[in-house]
PDB file of N, CA and C in Angstrom:
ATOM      1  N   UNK A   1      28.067  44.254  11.871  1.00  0.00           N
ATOM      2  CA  UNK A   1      26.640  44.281  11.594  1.00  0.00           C
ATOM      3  C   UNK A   1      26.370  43.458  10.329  1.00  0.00           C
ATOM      4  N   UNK A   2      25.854  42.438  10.518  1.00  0.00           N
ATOM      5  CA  UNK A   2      25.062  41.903   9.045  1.00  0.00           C
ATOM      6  C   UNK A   2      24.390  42.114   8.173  1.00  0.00           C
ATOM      7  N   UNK A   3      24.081  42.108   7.053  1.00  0.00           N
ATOM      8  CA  UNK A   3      23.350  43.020   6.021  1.00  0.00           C
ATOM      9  C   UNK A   3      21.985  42.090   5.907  1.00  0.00           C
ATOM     10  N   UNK A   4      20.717  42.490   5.732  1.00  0.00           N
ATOM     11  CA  UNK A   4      20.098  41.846   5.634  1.00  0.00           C
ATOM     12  C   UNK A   4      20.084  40.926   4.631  1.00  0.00           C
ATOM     13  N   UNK A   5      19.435  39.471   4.279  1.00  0.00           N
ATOM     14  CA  UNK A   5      19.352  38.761   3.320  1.00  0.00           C
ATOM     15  C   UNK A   5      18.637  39.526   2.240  1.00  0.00           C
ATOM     16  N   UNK A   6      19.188  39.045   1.033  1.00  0.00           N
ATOM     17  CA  UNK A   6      18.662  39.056  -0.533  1.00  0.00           C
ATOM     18  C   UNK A   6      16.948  38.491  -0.410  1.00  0.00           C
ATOM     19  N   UNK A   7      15.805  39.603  -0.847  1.00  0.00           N
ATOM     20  CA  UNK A   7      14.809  38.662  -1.082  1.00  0.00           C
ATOM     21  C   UNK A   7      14.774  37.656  -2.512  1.00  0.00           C
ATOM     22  N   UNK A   8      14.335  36.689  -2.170  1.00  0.00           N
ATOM     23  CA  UNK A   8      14.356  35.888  -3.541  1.00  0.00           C
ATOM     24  C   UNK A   8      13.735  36.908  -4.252  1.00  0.00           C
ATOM     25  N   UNK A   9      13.469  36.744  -6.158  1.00  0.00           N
ATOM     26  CA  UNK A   9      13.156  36.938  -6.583  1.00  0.00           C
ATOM     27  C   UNK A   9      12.687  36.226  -7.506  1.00  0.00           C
ATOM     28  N   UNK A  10      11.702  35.983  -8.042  1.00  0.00           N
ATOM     29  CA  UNK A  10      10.856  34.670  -8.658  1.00  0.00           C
ATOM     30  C   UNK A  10      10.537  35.467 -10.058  1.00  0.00           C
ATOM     31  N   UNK A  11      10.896  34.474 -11.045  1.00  0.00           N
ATOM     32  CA  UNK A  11      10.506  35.351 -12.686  1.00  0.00           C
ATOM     33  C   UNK A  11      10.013  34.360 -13.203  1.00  0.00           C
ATOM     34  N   UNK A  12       9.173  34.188 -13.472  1.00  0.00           N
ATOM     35  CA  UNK A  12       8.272  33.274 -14.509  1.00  0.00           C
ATOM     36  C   UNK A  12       7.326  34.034 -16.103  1.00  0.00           C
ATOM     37  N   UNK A  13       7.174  33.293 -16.904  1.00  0.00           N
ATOM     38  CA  UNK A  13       6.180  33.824 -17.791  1.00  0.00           C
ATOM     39  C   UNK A  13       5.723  32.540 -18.351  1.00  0.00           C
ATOM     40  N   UNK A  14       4.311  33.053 -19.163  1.00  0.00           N
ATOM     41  CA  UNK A  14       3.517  32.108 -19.999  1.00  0.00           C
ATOM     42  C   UNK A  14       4.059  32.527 -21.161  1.00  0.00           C
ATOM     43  N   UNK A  15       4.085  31.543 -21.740  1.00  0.00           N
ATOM     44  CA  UNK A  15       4.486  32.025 -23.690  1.00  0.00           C
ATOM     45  C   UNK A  15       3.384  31.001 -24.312  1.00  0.00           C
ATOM     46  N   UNK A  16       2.397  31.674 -25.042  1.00  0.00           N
ATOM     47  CA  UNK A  16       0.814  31.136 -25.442  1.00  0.00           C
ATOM     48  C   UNK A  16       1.678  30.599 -26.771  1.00  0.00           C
ATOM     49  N   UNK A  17       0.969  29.615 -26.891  1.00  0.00           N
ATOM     50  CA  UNK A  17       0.922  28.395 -27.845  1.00  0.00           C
ATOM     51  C   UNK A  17       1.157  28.878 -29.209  1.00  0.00           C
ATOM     52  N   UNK A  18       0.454  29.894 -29.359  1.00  0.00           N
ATOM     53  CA  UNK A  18       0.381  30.451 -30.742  1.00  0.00           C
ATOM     54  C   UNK A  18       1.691  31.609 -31.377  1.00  0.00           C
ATOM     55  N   UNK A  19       2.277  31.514 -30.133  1.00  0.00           N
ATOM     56  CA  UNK A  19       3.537  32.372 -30.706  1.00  0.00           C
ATOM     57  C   UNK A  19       4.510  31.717 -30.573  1.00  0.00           C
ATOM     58  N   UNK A  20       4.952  30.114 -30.071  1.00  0.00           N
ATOM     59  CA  UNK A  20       5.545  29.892 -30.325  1.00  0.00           C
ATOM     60  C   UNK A  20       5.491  28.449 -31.409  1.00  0.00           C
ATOM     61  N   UNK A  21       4.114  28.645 -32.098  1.00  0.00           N
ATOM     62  CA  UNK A  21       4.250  28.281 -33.683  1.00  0.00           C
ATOM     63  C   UNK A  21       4.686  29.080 -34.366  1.00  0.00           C
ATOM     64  N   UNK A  22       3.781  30.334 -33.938  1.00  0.00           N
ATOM     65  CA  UNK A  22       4.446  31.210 -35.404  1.00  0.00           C
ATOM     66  C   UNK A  22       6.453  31.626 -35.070  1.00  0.00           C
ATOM     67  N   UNK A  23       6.582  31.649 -34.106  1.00  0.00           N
ATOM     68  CA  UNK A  23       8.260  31.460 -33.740  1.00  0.00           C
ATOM     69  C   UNK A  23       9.200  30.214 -34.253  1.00  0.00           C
ATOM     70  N   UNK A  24       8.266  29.028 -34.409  1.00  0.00           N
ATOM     71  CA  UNK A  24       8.845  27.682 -35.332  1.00  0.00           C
ATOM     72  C   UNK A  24       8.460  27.457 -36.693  1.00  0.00           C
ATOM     73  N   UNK A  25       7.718  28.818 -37.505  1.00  0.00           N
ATOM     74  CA  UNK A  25       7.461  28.639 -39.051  1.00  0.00           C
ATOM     75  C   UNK A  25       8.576  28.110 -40.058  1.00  0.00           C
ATOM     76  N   UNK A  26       8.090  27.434 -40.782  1.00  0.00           N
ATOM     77  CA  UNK A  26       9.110  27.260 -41.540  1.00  0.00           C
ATOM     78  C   UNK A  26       9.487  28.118 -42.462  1.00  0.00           C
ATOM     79  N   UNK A  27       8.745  29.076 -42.230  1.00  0.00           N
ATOM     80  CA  UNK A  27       8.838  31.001 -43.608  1.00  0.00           C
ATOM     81  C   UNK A  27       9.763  31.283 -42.268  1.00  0.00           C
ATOM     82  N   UNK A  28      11.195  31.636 -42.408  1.00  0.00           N
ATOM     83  CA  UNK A  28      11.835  32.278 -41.695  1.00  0.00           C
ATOM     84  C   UNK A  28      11.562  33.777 -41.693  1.00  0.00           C
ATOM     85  N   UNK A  29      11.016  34.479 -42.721  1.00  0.00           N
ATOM     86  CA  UNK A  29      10.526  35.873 -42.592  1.00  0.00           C
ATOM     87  C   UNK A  29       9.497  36.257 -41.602  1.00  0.00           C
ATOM     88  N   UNK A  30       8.730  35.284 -42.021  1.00  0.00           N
ATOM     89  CA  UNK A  30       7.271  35.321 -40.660  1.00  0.00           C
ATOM     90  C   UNK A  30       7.911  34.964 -39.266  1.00  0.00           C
ATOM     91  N   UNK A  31       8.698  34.193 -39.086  1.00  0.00           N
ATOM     92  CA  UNK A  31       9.056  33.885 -37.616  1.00  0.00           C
ATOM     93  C   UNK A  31       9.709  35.426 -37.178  1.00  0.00           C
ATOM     94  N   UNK A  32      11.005  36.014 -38.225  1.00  0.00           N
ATOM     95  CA  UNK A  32      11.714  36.729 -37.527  1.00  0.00           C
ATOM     96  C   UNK A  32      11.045  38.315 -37.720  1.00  0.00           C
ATOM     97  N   UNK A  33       9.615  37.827 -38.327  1.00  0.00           N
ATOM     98  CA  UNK A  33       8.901  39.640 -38.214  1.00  0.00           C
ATOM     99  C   UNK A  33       8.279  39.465 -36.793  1.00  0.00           C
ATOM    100  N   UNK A  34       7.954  38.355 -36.587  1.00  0.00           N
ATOM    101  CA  UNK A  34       7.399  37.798 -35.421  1.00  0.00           C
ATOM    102  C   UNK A  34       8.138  38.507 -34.038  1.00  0.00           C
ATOM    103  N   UNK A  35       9.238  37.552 -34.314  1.00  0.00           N
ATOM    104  CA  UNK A  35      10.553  37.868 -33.082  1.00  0.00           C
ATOM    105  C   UNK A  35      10.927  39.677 -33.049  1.00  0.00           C
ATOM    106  N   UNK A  36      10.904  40.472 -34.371  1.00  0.00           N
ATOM    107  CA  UNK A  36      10.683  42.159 -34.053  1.00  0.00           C
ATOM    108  C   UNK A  36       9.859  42.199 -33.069  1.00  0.00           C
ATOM    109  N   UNK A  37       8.610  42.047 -33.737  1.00  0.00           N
ATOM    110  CA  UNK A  37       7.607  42.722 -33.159  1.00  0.00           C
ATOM    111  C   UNK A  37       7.622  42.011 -31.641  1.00  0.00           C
ATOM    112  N   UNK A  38       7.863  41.118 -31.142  1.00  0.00           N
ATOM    113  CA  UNK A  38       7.852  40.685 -29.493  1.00  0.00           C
ATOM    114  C   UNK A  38       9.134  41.686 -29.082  1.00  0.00           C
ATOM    115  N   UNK A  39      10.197  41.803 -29.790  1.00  0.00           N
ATOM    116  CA  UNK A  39      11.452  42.119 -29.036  1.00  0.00           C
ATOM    117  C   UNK A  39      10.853  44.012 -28.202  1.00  0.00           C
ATOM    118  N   UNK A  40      10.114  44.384 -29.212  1.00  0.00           N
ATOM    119  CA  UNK A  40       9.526  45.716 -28.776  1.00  0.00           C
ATOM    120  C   UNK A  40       8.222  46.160 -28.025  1.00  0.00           C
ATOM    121  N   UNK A  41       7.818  44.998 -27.473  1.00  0.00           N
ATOM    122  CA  UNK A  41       6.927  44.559 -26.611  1.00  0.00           C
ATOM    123  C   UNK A  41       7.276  44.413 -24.699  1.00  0.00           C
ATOM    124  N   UNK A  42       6.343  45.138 -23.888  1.00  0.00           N
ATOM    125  CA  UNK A  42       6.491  44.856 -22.658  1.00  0.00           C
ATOM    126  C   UNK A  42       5.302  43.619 -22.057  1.00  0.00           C
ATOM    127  N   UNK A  43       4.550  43.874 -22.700  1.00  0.00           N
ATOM    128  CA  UNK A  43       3.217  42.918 -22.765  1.00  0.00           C
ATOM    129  C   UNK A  43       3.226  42.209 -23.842  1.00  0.00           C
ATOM    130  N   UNK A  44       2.969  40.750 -24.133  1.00  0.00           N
ATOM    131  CA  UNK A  44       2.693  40.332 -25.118  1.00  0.00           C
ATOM    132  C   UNK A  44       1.134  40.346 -25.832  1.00  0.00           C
ATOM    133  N   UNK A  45       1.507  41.279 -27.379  1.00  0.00           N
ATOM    134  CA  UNK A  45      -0.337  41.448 -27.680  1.00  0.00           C
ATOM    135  C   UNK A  45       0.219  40.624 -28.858  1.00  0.00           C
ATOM    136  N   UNK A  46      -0.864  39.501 -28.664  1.00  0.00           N
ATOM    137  CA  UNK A  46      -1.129  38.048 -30.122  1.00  0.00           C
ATOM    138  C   UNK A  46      -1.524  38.829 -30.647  1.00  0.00           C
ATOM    139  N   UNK A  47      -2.822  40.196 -31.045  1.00  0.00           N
ATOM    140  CA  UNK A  47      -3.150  40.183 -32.032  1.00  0.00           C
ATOM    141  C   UNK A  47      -1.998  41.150 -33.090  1.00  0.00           C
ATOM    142  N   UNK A  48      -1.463  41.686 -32.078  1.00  0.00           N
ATOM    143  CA  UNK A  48      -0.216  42.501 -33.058  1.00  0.00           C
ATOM    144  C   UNK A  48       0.812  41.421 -33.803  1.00  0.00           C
ATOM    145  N   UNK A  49       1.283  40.600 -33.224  1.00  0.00           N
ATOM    146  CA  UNK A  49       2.108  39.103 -33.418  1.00  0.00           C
ATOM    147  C   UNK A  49       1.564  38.218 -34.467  1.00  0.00           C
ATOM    148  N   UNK A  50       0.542  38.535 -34.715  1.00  0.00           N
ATOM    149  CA  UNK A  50      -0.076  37.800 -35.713  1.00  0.00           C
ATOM    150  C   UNK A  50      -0.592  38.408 -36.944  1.00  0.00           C
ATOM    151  N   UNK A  51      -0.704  39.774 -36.874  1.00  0.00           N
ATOM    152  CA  UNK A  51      -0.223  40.880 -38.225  1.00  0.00           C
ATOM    153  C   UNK A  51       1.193  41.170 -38.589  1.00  0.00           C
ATOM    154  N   UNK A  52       2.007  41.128 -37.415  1.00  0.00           N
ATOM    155  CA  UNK A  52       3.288  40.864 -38.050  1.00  0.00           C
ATOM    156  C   UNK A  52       3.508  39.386 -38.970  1.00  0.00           C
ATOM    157  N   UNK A  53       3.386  38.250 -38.474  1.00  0.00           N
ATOM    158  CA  UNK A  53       3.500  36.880 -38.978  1.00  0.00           C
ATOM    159  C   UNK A  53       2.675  36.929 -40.257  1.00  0.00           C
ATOM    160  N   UNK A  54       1.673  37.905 -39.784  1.00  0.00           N
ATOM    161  CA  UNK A  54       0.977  37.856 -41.929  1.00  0.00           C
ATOM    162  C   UNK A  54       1.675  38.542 -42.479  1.00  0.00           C
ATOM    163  N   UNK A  55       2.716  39.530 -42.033  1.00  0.00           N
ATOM    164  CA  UNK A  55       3.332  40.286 -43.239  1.00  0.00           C
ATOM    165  C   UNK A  55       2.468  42.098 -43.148  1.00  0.00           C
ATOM    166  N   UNK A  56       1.311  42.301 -42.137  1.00  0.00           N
ATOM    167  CA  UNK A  56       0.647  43.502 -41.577  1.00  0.00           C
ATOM    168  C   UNK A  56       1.451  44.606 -42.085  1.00  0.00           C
TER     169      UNK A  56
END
């Protein structure tokens, strides 16, 4: 008996413009408060990402 085929599975995302400036700052503190605060994220919220990058 054959097993049925694997459905593909397709993964894509948008990564908005503005996080990945503040991800290329040249303040390595602001990038990597940045990179916290996404790592604990299921949704990406800019406006949280961007109180982290001020230092919030």
């Amino acid at each position: 008996m054959l097993s049925p085929a694997p459905q593909a599975e397709f993964v894509w995302q948008i990564v908005p413009t503005v996080m990945i400036e503040m991800l290329q700052d040249k303040d390595a503190q602001k990038a990597q408060r940045v990179m916290a605060a996404m790592l604990q994220m299921k949704k990406i919220d800019i406006a949280t990402l961007k109180r982290a990058y001020e230092g919030e």
